[in-house]
N, C-alpha and C. Protein backbone atom coordinates (compact mmCIF):
# COMPACT_ATOMS: atom_id res chain seq x y z
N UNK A 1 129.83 80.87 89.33
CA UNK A 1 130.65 79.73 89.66
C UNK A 1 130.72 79.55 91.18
N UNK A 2 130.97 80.42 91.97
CA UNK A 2 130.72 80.12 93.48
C UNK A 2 132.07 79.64 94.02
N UNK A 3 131.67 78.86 95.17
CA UNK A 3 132.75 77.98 95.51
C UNK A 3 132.90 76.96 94.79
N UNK A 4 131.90 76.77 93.97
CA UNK A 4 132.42 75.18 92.78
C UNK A 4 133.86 75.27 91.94
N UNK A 5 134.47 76.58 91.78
CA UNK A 5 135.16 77.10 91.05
C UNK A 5 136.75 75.49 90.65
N UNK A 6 136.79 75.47 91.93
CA UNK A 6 137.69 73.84 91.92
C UNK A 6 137.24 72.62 91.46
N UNK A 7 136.31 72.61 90.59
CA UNK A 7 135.85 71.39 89.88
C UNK A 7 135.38 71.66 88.38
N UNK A 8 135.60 73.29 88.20
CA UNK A 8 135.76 73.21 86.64
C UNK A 8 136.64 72.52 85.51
N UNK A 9 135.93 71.68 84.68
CA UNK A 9 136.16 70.81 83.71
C UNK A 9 136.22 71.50 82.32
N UNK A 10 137.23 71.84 81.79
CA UNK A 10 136.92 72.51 80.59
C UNK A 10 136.38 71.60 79.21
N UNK A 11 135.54 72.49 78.77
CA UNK A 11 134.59 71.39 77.79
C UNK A 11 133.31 70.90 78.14
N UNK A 12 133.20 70.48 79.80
CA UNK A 12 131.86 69.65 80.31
C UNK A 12 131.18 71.03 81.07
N UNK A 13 129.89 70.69 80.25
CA UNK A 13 128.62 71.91 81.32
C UNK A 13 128.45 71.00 82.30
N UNK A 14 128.66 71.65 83.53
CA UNK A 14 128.41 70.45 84.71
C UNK A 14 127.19 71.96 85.59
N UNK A 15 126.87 70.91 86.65
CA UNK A 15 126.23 71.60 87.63
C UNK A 15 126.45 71.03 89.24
N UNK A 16 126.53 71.78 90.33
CA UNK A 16 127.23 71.10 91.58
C UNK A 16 127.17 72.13 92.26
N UNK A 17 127.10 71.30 93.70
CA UNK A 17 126.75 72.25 95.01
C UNK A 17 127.84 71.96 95.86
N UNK A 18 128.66 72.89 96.34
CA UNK A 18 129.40 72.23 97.41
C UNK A 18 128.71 72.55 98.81
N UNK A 19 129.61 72.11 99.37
CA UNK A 19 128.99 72.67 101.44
C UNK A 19 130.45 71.99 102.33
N UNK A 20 130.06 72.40 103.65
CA UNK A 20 130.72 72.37 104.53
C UNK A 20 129.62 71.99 105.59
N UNK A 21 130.15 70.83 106.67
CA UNK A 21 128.89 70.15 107.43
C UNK A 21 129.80 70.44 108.82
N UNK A 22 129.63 71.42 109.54
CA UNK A 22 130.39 71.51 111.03
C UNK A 22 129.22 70.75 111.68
N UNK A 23 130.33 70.07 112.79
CA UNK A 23 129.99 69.10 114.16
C UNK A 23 131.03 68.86 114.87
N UNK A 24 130.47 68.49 116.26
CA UNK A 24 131.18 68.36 117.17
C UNK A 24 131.47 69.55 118.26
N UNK A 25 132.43 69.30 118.75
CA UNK A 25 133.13 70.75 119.85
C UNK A 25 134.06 71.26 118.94
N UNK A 26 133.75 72.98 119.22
CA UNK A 26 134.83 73.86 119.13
C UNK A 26 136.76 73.38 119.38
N UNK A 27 137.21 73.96 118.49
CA UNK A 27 139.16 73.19 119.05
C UNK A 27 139.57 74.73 119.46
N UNK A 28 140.38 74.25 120.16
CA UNK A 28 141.65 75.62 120.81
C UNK A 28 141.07 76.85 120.07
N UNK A 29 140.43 76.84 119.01
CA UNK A 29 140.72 78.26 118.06
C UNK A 29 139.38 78.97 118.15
N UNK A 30 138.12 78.05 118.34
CA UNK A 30 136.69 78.17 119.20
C UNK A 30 136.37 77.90 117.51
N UNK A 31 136.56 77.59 116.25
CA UNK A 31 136.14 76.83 115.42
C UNK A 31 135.27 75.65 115.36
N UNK A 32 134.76 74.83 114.80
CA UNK A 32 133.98 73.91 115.15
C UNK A 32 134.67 72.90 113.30
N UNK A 33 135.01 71.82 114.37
CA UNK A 33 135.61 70.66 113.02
C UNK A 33 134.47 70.85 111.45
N UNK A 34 135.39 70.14 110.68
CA UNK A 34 134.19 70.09 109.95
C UNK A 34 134.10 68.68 108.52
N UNK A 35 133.46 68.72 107.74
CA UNK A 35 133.37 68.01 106.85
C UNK A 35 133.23 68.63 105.37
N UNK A 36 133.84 68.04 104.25
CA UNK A 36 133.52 68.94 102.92
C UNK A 36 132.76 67.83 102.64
N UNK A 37 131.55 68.48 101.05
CA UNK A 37 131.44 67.87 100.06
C UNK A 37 130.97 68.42 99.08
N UNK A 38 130.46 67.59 97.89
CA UNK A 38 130.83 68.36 96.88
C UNK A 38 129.51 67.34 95.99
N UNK A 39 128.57 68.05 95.39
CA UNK A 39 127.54 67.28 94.79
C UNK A 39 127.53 67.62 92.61
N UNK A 40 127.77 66.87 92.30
CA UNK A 40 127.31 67.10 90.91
C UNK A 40 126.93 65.99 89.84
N UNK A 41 126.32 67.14 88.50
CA UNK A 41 125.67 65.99 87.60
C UNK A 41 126.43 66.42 86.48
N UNK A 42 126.81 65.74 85.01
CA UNK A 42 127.42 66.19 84.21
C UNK A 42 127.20 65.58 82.70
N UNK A 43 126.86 66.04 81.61
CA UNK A 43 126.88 67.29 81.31
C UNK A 43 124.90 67.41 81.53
N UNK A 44 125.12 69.12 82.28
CA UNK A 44 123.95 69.34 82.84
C UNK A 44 122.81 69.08 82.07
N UNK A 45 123.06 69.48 81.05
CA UNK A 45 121.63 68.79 79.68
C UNK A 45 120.86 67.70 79.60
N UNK A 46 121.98 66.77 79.95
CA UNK A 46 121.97 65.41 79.87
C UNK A 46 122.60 64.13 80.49
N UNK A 47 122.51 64.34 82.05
CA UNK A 47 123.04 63.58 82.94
C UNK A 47 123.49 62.62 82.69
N UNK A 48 125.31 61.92 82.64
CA UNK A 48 125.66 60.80 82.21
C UNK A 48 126.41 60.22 83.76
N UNK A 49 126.77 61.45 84.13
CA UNK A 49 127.47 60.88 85.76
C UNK A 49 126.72 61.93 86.53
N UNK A 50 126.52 61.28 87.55
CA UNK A 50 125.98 62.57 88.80
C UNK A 50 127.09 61.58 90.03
N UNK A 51 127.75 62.26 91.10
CA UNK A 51 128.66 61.96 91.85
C UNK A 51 128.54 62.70 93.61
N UNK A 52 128.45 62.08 94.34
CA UNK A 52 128.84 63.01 96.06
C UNK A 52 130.38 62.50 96.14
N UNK A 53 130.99 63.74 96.54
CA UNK A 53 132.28 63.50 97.28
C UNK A 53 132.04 64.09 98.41
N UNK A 54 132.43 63.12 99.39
CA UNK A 54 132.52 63.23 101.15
C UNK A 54 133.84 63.23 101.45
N UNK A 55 134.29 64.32 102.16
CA UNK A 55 135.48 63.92 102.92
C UNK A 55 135.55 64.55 104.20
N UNK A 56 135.50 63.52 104.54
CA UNK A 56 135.57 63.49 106.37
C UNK A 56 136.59 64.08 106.78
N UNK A 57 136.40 65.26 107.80
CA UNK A 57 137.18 65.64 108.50
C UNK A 57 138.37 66.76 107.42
N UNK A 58 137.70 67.02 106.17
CA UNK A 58 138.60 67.76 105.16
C UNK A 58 138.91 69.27 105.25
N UNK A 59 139.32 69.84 104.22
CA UNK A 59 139.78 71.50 104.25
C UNK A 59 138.37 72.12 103.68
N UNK A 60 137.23 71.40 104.07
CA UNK A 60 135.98 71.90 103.63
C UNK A 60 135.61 71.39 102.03
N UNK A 61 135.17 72.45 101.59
CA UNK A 61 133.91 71.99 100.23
C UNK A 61 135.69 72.19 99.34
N UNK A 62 136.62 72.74 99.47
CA UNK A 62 137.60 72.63 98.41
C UNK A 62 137.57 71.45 98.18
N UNK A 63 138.41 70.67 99.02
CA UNK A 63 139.24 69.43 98.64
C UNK A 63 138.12 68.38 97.93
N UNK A 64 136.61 68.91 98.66
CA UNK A 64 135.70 67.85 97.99
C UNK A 64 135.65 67.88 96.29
N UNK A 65 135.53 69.48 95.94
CA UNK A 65 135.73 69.83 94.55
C UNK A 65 136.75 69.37 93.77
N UNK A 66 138.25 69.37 94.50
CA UNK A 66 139.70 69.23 93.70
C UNK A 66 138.66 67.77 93.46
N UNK A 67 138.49 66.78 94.44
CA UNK A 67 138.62 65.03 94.13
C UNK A 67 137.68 64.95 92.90
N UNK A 68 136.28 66.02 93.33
CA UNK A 68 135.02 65.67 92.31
C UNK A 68 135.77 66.20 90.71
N UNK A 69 136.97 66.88 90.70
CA UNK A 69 137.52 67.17 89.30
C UNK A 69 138.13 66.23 88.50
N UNK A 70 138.82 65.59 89.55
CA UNK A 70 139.70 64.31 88.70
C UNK A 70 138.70 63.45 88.95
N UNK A 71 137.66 63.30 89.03
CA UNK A 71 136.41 61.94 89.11
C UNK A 71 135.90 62.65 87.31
N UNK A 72 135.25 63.90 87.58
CA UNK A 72 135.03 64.06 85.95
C UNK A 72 135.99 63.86 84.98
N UNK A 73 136.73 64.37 84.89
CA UNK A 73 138.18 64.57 84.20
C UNK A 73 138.40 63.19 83.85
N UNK A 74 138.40 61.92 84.73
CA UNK A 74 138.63 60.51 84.31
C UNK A 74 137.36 59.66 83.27
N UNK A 75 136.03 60.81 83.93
CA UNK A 75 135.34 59.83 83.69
C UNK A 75 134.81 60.24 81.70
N UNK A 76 135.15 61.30 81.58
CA UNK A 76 135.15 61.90 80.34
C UNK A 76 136.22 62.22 79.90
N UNK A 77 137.14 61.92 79.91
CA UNK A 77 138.90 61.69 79.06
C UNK A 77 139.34 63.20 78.96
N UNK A 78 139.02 64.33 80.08
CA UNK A 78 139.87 65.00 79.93
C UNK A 78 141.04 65.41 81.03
N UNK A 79 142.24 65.58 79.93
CA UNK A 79 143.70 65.45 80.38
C UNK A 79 143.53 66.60 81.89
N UNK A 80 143.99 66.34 82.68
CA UNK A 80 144.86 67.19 83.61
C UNK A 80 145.30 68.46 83.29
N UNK A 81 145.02 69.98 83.81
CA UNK A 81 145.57 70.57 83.48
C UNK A 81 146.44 70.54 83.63
């Protein structure tokens, strides 16, 4: 499961890559800003949605995963944990 672990859908075989895209200058902390996202196709067998979530300037590949969960979750009717 990896870092995908925040976009498990129970029920859907999915498949997905996340990442983290640093740019720019280092801040106060000598870090370097960054970007999440989050790539997948679902259900892996038989591709009905494939999706990128970008988020600019985010908490990395998480937050891309939380959004890419409720994008599956809506797009195949399952409830919220």
């Amino acid at each position: 499961v990896g870092t995908a672990y925040t976009c498990e859908v129970e029920g859907i075989n999915m498949g997905g890559k996340t990442g983290t895209a640093e740019y720019g200058n280092p801040g106060s902390d000598g870090k370097l800003p960054s970007h999440g996202w989050f790539v997948a196709a679902a259900p892996i067998d038989n591709p009905e949605l494939a999706l990128v979530v970008f988020v600019e300037n985010g908490r990395g590949a998480q937050e891309a995963g939380e959004l890419a969960e409720s994008i599956m979750r809506y797009h195949f009717r399952v409830p919220a944990k």
